[in-house]
N, C-alpha and C. Protein backbone atom coordinates (compact mmCIF):
# COMPACT_ATOMS: atom_id res chain seq x y z
N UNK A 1 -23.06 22.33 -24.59
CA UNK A 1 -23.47 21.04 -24.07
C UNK A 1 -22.31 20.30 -23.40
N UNK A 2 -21.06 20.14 -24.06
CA UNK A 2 -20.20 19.37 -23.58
C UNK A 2 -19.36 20.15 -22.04
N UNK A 3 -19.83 21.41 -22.16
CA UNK A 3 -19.25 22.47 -21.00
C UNK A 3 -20.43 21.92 -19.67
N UNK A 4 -21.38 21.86 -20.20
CA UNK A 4 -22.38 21.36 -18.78
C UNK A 4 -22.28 19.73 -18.41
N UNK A 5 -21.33 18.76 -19.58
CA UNK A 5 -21.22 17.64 -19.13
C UNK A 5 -20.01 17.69 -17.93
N UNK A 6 -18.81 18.41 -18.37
CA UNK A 6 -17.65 18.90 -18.35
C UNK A 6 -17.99 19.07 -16.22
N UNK A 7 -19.13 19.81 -16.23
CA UNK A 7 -19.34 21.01 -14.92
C UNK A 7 -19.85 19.40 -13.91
N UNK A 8 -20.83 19.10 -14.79
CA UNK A 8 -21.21 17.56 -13.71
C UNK A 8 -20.06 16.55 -13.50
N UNK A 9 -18.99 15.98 -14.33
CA UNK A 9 -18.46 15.32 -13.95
C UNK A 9 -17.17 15.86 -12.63
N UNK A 10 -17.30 17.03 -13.15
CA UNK A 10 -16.18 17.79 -11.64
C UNK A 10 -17.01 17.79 -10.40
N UNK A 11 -18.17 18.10 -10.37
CA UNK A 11 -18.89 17.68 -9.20
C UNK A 11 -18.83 16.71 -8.71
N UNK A 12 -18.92 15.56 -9.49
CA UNK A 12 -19.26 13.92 -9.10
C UNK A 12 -18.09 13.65 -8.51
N UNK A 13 -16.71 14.43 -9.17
CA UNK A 13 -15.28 13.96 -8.54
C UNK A 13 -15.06 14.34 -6.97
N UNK A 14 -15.30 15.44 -7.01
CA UNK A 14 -15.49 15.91 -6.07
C UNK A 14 -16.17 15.75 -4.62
N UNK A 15 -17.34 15.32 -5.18
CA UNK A 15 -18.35 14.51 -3.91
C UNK A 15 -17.37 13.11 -3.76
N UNK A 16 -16.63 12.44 -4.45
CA UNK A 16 -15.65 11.64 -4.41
C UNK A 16 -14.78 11.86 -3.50
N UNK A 17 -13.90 13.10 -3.52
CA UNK A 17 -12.62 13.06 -3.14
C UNK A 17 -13.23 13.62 -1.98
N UNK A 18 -14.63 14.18 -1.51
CA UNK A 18 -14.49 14.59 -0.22
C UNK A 18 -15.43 13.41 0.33
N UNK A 19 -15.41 12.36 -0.02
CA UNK A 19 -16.04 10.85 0.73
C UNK A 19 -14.91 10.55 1.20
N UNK A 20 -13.52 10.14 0.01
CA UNK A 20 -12.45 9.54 0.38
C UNK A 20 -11.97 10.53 1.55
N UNK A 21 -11.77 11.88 1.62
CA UNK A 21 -11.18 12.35 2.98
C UNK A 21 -12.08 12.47 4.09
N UNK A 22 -12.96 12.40 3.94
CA UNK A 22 -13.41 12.03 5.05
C UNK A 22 -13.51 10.46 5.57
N UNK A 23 -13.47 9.44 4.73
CA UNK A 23 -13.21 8.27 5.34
C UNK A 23 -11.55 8.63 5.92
N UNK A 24 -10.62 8.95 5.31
CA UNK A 24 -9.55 8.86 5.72
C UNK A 24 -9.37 9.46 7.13
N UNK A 25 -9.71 10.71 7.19
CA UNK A 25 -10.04 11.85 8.75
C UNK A 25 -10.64 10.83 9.92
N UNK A 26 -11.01 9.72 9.76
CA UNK A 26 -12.21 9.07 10.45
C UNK A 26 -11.20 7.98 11.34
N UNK A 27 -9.95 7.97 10.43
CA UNK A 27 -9.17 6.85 11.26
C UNK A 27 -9.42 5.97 10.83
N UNK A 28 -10.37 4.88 10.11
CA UNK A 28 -10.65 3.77 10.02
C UNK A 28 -10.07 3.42 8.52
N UNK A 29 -9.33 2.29 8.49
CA UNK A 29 -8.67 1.90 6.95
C UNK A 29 -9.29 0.62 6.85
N UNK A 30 -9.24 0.66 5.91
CA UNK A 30 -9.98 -0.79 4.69
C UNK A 30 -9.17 -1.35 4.98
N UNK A 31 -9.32 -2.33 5.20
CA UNK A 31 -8.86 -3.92 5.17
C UNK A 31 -9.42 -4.98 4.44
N UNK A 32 -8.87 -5.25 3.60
CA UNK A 32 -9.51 -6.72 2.78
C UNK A 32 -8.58 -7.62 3.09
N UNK A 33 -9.87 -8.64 3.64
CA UNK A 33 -9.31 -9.94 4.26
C UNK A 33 -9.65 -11.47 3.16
N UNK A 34 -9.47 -12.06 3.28
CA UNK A 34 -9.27 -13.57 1.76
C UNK A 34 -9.23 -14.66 2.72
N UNK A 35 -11.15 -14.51 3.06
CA UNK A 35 -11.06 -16.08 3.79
C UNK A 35 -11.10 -16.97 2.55
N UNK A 36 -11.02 -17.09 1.69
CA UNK A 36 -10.60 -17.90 0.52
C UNK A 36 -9.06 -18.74 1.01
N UNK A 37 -8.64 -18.38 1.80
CA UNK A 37 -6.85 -18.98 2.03
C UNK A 37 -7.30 -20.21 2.68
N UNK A 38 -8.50 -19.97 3.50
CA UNK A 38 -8.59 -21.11 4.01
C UNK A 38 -8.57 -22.65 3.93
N UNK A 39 -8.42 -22.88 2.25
CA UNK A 39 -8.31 -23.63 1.75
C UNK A 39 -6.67 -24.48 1.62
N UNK A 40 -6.10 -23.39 1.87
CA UNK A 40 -4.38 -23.50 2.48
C UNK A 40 -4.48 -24.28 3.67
N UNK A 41 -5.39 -24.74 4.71
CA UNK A 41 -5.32 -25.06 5.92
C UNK A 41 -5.51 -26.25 5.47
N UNK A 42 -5.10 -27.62 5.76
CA UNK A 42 -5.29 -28.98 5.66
C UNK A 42 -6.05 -29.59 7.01
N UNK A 43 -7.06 -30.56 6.21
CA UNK A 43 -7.46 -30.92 7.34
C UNK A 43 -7.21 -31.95 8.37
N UNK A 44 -7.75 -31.57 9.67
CA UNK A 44 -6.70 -32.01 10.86
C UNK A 44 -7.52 -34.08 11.01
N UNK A 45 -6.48 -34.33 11.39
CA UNK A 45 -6.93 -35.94 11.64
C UNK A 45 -6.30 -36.49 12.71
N UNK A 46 -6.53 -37.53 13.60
CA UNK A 46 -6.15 -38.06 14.57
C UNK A 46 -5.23 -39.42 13.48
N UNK A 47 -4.19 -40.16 14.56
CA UNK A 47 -3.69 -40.91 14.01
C UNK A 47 -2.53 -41.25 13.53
N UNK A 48 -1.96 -42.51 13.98
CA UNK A 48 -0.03 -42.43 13.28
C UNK A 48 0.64 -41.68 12.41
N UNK A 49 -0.12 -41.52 11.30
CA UNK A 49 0.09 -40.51 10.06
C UNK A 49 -0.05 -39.08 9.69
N UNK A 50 -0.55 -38.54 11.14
CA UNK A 50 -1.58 -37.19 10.84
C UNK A 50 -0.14 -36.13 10.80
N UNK A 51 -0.93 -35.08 10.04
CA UNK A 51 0.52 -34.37 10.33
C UNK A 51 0.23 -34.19 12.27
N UNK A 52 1.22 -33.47 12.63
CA UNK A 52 0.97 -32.96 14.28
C UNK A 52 0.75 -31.82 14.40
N UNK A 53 -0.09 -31.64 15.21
CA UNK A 53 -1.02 -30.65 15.72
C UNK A 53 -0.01 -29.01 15.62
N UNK A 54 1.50 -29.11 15.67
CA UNK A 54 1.83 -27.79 15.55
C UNK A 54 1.97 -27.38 14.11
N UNK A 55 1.94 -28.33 13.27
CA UNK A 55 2.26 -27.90 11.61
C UNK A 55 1.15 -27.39 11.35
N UNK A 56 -0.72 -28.65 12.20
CA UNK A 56 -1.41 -27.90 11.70
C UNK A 56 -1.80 -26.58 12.16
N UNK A 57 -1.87 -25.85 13.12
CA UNK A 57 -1.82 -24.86 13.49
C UNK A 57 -0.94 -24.03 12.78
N UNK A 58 0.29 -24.11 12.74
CA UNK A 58 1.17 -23.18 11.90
C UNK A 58 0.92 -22.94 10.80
N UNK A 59 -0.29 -23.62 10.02
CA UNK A 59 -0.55 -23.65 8.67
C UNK A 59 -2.03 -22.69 8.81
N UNK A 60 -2.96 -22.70 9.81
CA UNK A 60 -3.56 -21.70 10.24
C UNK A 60 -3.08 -19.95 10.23
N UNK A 61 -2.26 -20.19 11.25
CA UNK A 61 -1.43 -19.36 11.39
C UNK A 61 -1.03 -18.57 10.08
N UNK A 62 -0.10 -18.98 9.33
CA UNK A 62 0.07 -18.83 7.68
C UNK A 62 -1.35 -18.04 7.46
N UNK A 63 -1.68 -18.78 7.21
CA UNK A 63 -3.52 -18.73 6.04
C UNK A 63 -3.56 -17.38 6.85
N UNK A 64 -3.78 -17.10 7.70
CA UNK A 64 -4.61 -15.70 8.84
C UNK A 64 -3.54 -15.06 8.51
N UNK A 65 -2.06 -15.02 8.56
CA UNK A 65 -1.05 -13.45 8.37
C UNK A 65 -1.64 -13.19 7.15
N UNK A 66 -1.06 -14.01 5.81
CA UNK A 66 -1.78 -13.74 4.44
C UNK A 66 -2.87 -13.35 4.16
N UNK A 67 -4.03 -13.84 4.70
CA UNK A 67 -5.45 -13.56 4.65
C UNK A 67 -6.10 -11.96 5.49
N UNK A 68 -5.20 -12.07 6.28
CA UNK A 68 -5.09 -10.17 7.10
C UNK A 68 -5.92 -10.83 8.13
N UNK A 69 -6.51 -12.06 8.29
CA UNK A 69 -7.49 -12.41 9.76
C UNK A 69 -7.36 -11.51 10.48
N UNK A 70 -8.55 -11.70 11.56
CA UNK A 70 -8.74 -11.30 12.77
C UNK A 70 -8.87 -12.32 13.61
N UNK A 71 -8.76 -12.06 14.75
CA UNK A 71 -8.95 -13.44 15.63
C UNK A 71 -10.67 -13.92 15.64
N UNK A 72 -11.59 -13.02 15.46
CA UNK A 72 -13.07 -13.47 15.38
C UNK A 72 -12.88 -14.59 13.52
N UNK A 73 -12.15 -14.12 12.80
CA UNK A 73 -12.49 -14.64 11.47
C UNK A 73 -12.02 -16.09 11.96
């Protein structure tokens, strides 16, 4: 019994490791992106006090290297 559990789980690995090479063969890599950062971005305001328009952008900027953005995100 434990020899025929033994035989299925090498299969299952297997159909595994030939998903993972073939995603890999394919060229295309995972990317996980964390629009969650976006919360790093402060929001923008007009006005004597506001920060200026290049901090807030640069703080964009930030959030998207960290976050792996794309320019559509």
């Amino acid at each position: 019994m434990p020899d025929a559990k033994l035989k299925q789980e090498i299969a299952e690995s297997r159909a595994e490791i030939d998903n993972v090479r073939e995603h890999l063969s394919s060229g295309m890599h995972t990317v996980h992106k964390d629009l969650s950062l976006i919360s790093l971005v402060p929001k923008f305001s007009a006005g004597p006090n506001a920060t200026p328009l290049e901090d807030f952008l640069a703080s964009i900027d930030r959030a998207a290297l960290l976050g792996k953005w794309q320019v559509t995100d």
